[in-house]
N, C-alpha and C. Protein backbone atom coordinates (compact mmCIF):
# COMPACT_ATOMS: atom_id res chain seq x y z
N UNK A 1 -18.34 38.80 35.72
CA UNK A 1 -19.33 37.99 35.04
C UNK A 1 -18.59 36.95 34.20
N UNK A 2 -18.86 35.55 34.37
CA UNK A 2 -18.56 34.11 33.76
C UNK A 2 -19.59 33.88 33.08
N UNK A 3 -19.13 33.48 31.48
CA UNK A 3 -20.44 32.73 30.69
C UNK A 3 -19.86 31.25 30.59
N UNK A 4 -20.53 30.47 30.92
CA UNK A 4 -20.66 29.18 31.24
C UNK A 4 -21.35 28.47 31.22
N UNK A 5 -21.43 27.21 30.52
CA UNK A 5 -22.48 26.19 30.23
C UNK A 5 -22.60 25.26 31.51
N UNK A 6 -21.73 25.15 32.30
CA UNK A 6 -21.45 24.47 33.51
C UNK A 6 -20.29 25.27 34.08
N UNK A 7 -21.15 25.77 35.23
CA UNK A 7 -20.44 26.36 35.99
C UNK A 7 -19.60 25.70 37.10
N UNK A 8 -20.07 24.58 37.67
CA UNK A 8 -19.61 23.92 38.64
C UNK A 8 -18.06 23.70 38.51
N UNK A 9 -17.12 23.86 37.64
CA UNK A 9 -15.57 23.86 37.67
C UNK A 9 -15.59 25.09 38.07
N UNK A 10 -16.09 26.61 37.67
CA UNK A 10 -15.59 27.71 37.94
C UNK A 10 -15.41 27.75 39.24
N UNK A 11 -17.03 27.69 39.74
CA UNK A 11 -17.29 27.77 41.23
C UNK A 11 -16.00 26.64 42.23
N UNK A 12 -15.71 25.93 41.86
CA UNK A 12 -15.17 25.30 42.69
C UNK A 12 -13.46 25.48 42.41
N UNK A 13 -13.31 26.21 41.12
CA UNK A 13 -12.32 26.91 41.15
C UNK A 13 -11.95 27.97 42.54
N UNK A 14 -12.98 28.51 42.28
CA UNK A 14 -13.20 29.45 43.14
C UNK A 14 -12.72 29.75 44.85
N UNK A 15 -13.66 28.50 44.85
CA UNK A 15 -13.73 28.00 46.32
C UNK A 15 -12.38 27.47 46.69
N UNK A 16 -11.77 27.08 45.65
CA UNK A 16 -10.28 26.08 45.65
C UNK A 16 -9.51 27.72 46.10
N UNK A 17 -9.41 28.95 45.52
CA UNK A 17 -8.65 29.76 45.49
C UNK A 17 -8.97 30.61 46.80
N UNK A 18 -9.93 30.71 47.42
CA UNK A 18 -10.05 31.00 48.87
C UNK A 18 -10.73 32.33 48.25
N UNK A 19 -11.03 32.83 47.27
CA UNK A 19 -12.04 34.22 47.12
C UNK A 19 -13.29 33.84 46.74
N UNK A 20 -13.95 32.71 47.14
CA UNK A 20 -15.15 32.66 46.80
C UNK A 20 -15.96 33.37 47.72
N UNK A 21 -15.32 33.50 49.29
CA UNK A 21 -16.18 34.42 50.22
C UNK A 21 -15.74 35.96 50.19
N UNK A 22 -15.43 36.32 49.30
CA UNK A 22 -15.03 37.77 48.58
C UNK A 22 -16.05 38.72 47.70
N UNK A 23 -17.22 37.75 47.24
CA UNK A 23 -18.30 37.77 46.32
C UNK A 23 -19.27 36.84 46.35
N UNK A 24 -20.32 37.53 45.61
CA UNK A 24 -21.45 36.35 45.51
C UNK A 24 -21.52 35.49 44.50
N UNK A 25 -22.12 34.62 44.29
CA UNK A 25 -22.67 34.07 42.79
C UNK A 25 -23.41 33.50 42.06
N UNK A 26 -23.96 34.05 41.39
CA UNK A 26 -25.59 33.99 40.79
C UNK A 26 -24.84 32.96 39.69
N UNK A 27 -26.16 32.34 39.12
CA UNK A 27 -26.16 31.60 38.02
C UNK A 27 -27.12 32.10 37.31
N UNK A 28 -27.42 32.30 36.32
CA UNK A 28 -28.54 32.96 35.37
C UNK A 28 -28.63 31.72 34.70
N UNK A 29 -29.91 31.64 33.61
CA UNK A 29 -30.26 30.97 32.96
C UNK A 29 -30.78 32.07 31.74
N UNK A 30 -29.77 32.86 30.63
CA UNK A 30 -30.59 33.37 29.85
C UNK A 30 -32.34 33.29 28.95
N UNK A 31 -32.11 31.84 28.78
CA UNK A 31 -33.85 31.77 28.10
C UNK A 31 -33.61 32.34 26.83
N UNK A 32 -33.17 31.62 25.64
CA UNK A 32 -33.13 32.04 24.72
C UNK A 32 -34.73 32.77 24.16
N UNK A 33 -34.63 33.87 23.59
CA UNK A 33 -36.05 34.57 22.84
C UNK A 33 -36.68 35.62 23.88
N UNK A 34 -36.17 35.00 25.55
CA UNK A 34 -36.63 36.08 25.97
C UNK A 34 -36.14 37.18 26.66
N UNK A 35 -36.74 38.10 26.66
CA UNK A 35 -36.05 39.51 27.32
C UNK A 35 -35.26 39.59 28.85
N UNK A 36 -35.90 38.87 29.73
CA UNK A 36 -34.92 38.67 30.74
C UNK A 36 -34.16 37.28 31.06
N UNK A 37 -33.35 37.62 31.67
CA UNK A 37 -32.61 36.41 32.49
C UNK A 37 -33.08 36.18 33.93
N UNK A 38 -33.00 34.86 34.22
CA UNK A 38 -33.48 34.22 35.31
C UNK A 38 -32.75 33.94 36.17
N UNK A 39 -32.95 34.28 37.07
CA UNK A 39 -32.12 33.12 38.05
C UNK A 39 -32.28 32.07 38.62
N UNK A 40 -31.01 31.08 37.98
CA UNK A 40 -30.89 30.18 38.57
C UNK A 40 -31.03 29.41 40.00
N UNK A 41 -29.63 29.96 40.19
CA UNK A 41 -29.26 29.51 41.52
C UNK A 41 -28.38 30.32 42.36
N UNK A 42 -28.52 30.95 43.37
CA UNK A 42 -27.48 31.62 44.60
C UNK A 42 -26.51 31.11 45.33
N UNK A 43 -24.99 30.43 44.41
CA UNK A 43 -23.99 30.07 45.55
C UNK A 43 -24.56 30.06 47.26
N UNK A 44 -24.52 29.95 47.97
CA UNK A 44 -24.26 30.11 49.16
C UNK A 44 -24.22 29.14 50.21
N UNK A 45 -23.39 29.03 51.11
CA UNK A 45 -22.70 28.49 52.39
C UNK A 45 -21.74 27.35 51.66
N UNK A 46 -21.45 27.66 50.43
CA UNK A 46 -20.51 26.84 49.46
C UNK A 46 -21.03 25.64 49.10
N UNK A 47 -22.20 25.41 48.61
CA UNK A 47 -23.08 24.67 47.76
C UNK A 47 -23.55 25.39 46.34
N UNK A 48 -23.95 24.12 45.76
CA UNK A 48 -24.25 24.39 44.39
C UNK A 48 -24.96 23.75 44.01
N UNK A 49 -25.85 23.90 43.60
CA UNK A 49 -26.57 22.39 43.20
C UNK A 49 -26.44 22.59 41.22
N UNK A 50 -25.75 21.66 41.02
CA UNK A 50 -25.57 21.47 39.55
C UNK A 50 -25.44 19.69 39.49
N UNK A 51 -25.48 19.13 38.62
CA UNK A 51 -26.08 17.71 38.29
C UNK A 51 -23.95 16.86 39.37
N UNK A 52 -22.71 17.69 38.98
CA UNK A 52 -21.76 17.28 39.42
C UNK A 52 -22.11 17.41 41.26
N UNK A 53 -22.34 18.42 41.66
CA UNK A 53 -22.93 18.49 42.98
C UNK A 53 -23.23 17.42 43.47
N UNK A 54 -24.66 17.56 42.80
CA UNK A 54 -25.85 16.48 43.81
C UNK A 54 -25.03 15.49 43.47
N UNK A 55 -24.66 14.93 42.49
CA UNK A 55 -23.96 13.51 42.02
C UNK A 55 -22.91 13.25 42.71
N UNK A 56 -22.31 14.20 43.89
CA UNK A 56 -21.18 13.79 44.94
C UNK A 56 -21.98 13.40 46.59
N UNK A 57 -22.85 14.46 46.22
CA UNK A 57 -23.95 14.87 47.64
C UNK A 57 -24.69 13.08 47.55
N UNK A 58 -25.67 12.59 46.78
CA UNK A 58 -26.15 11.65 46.93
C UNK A 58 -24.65 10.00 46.84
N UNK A 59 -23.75 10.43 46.43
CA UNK A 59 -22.97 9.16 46.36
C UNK A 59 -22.52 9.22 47.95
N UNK A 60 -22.32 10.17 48.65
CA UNK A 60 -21.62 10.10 49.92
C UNK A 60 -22.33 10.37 51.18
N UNK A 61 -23.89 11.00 51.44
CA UNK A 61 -25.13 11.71 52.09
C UNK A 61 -25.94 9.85 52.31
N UNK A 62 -25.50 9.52 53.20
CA UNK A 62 -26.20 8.05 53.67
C UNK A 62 -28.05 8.41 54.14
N UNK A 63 -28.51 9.76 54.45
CA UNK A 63 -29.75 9.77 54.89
C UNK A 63 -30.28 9.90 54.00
N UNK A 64 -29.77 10.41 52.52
CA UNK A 64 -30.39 9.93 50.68
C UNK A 64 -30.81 8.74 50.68
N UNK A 65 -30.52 7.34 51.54
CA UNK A 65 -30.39 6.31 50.84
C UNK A 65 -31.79 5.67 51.81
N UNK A 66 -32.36 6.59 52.72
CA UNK A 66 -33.16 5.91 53.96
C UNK A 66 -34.43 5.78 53.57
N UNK A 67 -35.40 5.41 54.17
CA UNK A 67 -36.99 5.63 54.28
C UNK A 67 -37.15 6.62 54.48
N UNK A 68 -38.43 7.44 53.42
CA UNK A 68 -38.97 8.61 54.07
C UNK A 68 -39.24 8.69 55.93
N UNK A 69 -39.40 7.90 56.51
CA UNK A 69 -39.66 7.74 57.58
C UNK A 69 -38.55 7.93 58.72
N UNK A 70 -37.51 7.95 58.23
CA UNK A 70 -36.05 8.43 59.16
C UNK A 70 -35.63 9.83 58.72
N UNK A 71 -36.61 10.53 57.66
CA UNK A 71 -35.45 12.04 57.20
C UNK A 71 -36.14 12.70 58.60
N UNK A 72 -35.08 13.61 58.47
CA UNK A 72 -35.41 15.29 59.45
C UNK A 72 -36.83 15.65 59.31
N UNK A 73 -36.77 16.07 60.39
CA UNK A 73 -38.50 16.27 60.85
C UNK A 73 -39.14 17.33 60.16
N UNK A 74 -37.73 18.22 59.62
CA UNK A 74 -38.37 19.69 58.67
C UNK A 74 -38.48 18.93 57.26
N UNK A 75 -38.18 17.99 56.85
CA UNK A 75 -38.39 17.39 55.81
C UNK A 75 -39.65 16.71 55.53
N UNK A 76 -39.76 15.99 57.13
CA UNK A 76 -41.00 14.90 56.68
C UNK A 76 -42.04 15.39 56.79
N UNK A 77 -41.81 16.98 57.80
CA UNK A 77 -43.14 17.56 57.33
C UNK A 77 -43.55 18.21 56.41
N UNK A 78 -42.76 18.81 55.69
CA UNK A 78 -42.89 18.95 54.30
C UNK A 78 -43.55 18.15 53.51
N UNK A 79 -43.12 16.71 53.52
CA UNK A 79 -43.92 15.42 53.01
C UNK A 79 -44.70 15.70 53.32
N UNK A 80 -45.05 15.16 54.56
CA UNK A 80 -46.76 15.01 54.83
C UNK A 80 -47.37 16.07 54.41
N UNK A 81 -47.30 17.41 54.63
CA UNK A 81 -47.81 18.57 54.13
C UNK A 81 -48.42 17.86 52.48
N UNK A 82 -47.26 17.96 51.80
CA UNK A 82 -47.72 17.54 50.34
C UNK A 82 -48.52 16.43 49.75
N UNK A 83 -48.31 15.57 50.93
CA UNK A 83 -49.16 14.27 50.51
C UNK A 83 -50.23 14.67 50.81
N UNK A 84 -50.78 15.47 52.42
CA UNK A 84 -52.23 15.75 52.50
C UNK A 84 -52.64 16.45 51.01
N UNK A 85 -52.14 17.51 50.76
CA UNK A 85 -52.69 18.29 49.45
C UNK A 85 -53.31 17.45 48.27
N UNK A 86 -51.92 16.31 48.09
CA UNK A 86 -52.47 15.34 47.34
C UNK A 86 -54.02 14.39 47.26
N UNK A 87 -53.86 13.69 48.69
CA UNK A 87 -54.44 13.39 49.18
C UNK A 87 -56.48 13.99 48.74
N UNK A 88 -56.35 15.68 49.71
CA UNK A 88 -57.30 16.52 49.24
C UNK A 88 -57.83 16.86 47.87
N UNK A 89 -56.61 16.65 47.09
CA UNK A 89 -57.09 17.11 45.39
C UNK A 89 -57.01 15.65 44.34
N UNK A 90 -56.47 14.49 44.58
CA UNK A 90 -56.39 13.49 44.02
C UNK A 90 -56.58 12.15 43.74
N UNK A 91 -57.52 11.68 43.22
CA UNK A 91 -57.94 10.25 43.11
C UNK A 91 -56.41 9.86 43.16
N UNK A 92 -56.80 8.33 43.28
CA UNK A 92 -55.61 7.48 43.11
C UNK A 92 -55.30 6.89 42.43
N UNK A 93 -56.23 7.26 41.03
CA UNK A 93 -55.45 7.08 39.83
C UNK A 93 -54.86 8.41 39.20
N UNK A 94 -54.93 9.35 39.98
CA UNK A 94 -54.37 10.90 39.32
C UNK A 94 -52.91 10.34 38.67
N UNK A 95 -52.53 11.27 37.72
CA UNK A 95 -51.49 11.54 37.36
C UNK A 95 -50.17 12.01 37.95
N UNK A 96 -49.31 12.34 38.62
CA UNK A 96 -48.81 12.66 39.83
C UNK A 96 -47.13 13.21 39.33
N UNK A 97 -46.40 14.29 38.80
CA UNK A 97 -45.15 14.27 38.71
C UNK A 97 -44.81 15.09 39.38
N UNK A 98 -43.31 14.66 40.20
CA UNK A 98 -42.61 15.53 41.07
C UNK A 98 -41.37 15.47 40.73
N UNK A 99 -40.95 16.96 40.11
CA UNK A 99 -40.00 17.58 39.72
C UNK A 99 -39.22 17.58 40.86
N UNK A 100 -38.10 17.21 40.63
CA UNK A 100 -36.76 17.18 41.53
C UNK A 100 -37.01 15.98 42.61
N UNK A 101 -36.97 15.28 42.39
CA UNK A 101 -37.82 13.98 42.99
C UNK A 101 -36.69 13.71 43.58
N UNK A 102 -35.23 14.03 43.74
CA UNK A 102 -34.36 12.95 44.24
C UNK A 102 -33.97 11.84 44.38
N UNK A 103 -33.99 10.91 45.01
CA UNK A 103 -33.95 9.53 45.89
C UNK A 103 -35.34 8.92 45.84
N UNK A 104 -36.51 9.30 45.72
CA UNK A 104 -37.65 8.80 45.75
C UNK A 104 -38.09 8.64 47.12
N UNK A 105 -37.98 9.80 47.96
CA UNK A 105 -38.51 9.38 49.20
C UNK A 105 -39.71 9.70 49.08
N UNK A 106 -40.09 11.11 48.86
CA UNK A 106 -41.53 11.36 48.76
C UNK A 106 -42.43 10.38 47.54
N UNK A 107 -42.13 9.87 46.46
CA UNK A 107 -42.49 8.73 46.20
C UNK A 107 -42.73 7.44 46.64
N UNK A 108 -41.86 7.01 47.79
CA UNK A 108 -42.05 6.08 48.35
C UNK A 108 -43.11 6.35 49.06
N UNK A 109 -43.87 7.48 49.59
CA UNK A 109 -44.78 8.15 50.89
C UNK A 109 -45.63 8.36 49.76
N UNK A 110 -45.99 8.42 48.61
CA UNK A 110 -47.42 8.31 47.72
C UNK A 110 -47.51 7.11 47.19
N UNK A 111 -46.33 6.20 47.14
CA UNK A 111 -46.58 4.37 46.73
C UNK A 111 -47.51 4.26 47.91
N UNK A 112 -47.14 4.31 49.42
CA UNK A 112 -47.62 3.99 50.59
C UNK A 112 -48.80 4.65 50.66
N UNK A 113 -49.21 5.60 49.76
CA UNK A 113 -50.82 5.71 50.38
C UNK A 113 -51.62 5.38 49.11
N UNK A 114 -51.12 4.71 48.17
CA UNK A 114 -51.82 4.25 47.32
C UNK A 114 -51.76 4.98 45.84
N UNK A 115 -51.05 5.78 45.85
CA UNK A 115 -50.90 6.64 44.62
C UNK A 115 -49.97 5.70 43.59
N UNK A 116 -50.15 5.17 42.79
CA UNK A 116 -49.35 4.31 41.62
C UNK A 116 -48.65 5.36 40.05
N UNK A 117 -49.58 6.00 39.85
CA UNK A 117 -49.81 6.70 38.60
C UNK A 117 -48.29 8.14 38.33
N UNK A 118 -47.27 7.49 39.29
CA UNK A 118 -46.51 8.58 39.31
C UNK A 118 -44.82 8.34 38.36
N UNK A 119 -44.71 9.54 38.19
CA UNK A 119 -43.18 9.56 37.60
C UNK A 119 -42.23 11.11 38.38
N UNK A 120 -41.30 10.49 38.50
CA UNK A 120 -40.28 11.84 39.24
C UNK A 120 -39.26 12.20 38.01
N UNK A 121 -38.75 13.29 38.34
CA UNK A 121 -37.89 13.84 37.40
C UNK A 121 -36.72 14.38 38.30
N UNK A 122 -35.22 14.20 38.03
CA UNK A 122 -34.03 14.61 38.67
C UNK A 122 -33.04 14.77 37.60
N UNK A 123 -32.09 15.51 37.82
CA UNK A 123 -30.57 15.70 36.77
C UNK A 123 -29.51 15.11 37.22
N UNK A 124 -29.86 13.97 38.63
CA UNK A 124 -28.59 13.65 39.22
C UNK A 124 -29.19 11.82 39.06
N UNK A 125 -27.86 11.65 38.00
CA UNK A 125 -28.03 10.11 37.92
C UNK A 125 -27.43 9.43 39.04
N UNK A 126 -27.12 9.57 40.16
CA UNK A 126 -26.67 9.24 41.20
C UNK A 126 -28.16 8.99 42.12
N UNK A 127 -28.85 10.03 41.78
CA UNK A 127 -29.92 10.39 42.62
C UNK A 127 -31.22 9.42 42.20
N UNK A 128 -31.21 9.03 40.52
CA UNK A 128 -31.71 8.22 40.16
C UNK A 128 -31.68 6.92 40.59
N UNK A 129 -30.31 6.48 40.84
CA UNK A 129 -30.02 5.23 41.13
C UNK A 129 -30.52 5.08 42.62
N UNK A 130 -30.25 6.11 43.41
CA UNK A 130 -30.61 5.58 44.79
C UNK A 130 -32.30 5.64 44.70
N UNK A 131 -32.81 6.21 43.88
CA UNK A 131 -34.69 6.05 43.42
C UNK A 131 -34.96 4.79 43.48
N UNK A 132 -33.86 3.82 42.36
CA UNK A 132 -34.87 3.01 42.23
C UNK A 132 -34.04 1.68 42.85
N UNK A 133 -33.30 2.06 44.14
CA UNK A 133 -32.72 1.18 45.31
C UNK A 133 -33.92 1.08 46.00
N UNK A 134 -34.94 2.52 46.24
CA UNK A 134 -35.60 2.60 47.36
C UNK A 134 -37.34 2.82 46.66
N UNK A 135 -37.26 2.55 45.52
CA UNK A 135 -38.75 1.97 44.89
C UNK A 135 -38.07 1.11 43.66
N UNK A 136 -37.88 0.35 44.05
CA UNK A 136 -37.53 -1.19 42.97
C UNK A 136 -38.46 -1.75 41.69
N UNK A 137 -40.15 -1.46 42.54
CA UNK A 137 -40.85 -1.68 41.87
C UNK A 137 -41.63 -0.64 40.62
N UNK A 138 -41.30 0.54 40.69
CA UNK A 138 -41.93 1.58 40.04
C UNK A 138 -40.45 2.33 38.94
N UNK A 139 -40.94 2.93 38.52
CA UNK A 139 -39.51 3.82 37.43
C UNK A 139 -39.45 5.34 37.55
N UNK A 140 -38.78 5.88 38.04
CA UNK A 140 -38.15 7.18 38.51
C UNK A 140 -36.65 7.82 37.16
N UNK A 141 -37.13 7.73 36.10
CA UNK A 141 -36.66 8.72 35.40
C UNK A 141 -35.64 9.92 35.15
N UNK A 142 -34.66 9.51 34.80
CA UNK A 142 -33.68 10.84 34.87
C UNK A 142 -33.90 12.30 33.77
N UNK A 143 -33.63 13.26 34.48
CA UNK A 143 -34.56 14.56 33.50
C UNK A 143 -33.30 15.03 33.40
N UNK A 144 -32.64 14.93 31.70
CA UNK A 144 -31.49 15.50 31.91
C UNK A 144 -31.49 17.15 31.76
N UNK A 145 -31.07 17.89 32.28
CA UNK A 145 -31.26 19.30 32.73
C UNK A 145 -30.25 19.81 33.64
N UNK A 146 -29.39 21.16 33.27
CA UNK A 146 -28.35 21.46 33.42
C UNK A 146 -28.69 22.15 35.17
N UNK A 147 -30.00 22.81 35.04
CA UNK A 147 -30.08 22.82 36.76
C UNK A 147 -31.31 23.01 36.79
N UNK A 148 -32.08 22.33 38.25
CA UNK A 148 -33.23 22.49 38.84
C UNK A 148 -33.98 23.38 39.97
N UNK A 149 -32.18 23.85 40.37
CA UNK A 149 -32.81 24.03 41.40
C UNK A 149 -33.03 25.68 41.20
N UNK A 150 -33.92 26.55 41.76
CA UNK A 150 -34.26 28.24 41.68
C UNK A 150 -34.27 28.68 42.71
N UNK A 151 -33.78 29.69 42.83
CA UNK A 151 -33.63 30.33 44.10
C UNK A 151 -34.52 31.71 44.31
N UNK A 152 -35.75 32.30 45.23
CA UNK A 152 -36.23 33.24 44.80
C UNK A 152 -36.14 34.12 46.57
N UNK A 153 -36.36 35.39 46.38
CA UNK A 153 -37.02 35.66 47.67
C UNK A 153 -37.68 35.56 48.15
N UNK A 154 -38.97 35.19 47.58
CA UNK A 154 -39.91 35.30 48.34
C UNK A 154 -41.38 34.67 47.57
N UNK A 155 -42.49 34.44 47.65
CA UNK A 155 -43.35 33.98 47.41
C UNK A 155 -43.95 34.55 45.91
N UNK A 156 -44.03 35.75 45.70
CA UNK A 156 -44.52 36.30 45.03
C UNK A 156 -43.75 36.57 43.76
N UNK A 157 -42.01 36.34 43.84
CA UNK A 157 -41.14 35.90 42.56
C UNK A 157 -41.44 34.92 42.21
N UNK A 158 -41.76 33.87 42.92
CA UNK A 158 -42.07 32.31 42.39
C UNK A 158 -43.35 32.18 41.11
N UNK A 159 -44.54 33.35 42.05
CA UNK A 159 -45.41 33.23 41.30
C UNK A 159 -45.35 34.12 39.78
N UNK A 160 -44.11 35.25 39.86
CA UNK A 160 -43.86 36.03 39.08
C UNK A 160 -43.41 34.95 38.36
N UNK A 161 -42.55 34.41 38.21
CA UNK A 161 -41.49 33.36 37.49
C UNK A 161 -42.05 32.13 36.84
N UNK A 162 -43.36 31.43 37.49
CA UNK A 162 -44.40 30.56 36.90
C UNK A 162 -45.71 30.46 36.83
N UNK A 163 -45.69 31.65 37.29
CA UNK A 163 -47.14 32.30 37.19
C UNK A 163 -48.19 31.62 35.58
N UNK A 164 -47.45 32.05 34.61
CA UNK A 164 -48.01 31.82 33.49
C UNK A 164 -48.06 30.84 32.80
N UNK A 165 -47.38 29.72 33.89
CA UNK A 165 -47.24 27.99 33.41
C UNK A 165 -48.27 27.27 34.30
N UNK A 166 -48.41 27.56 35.40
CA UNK A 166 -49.26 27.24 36.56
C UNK A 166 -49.52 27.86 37.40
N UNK A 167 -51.22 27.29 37.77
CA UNK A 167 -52.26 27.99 38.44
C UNK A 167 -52.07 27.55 39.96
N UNK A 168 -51.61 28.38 40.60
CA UNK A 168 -51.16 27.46 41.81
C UNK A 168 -52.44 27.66 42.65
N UNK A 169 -52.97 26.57 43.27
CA UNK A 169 -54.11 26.91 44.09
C UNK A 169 -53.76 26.64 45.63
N UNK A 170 -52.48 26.03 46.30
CA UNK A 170 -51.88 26.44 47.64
C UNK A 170 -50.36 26.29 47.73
N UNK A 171 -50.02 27.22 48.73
CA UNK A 171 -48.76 26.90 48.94
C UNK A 171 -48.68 27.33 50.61
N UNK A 172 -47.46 26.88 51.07
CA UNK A 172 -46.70 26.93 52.44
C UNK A 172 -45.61 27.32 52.49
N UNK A 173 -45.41 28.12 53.61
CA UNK A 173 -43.81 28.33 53.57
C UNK A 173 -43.45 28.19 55.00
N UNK A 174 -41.88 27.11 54.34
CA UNK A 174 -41.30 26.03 55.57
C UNK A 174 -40.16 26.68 55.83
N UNK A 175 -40.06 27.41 57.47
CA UNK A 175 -38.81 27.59 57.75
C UNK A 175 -37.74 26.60 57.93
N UNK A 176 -36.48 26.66 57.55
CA UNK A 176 -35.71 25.96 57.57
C UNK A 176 -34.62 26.20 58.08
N UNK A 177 -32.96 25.78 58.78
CA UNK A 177 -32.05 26.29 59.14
C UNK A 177 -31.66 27.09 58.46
N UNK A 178 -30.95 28.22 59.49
CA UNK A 178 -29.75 29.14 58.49
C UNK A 178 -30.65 30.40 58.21
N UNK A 179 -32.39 30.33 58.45
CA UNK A 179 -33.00 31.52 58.41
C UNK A 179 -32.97 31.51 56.86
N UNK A 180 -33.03 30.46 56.27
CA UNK A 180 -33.34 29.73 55.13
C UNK A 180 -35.04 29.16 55.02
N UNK A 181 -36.00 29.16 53.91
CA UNK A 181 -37.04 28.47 54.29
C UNK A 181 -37.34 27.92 52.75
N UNK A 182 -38.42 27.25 52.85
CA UNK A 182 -38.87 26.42 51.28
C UNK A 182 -40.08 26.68 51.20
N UNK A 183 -40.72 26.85 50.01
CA UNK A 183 -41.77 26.96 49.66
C UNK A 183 -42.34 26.06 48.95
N UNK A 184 -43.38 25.52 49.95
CA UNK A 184 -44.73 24.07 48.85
C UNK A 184 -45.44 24.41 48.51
N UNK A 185 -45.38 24.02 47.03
CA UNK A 185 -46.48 25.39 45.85
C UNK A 185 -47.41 23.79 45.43
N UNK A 186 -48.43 24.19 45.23
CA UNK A 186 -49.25 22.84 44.69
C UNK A 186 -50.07 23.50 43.08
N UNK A 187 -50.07 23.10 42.24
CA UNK A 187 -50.97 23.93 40.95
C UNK A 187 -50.83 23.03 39.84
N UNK A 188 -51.67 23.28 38.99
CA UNK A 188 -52.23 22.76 37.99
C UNK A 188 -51.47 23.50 36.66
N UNK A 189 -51.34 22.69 35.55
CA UNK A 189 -50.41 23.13 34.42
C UNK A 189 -51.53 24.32 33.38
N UNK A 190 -51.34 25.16 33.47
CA UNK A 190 -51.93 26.14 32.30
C UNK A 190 -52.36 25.40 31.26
């Protein structure tokens, strides 16, 4: 066990020393006041997502920099998935924020159907910059935050884990490579 405010030197210590596939590695997020610890994030296939990460991933990852309209097909349906939801639950003057927004692709795919009223949130100022390469006209926001991303098993940790912040009224779950999948949670703030 490492206590660490930024882990991303350890881990890549790690990886530098050839025993990172010797063990696993969790990231916790204690939560000051409360009784358990969270988890973060699950090392695995030697990724990390911490703000140094993505900030190498988006400077050098050229399909970051594209139209929603050229990503991977497990991606864009994901989009569309979320925009219908939108779509189904939201005027077009709704309010609209999407946490971990990246690059602004899925922003660019709610500019395009008329949604204006939006702001994204990311920890990778790299990721920011390519936002507002690829919506010029709107402002995409950097959320500074040591990590975003959560890793759970399964559907019902998610809802364990934000259950009591939001009312989720649908979600999907997207298989993905690697026997890896994602989950599109849609809900309303408590």
């Amino acid at each position: 066990m490492v206590a660490a405010r930024f882990p991303f030197p350890i881990v890549d210590q790690l990886r530098n020393s050839g025993q990172d596939g010797q063990f696993q590695i969790y990231i916790f997020d204690p939560r000051p006041g409360d009784n358990a610890a969270y988890l973060l994030y699950r090392v695995e296939d030697g990724d990390i997502c911490v703000p140094e990460y993505m900030d190498s991933r988006y400077s050098v990852d050229e399909s970051l920099r594209l139209h929603y309209s050229a990503l991977p097909k497990a991606t864009l349906d994901m989009f569309r998935t979320a925009l219908e939801w939108v779509k189904d639950t939201c005027s077009p003057d709704a309010k609209i924020i999407e946490l971990v927004c990246g690059s602004g692709q899925f922003a660019n795919m709610l500019f395009d159907a008329g949604f204006e009223n939006y702001i994204g949130y990311d920890f990778s100022s790299v990721a920011i910059a390519r936002a507002a390469e690829l919506n010029p006209a709107n402002r995409v926001p950097n959320f500074n935050s040591f990590n975003h991303v959560r890793t759970f098993e399964n559907l019902p940790a998610i809802i364990a884990r934000y259950g009591a912040y939001l009312d989720f009224s649908r979600y999907q779950r997207m298989d993905i490579k690697n026997r890896k999948c994602r989950f599109l949670l849609q809900g309303n703030r408590i």
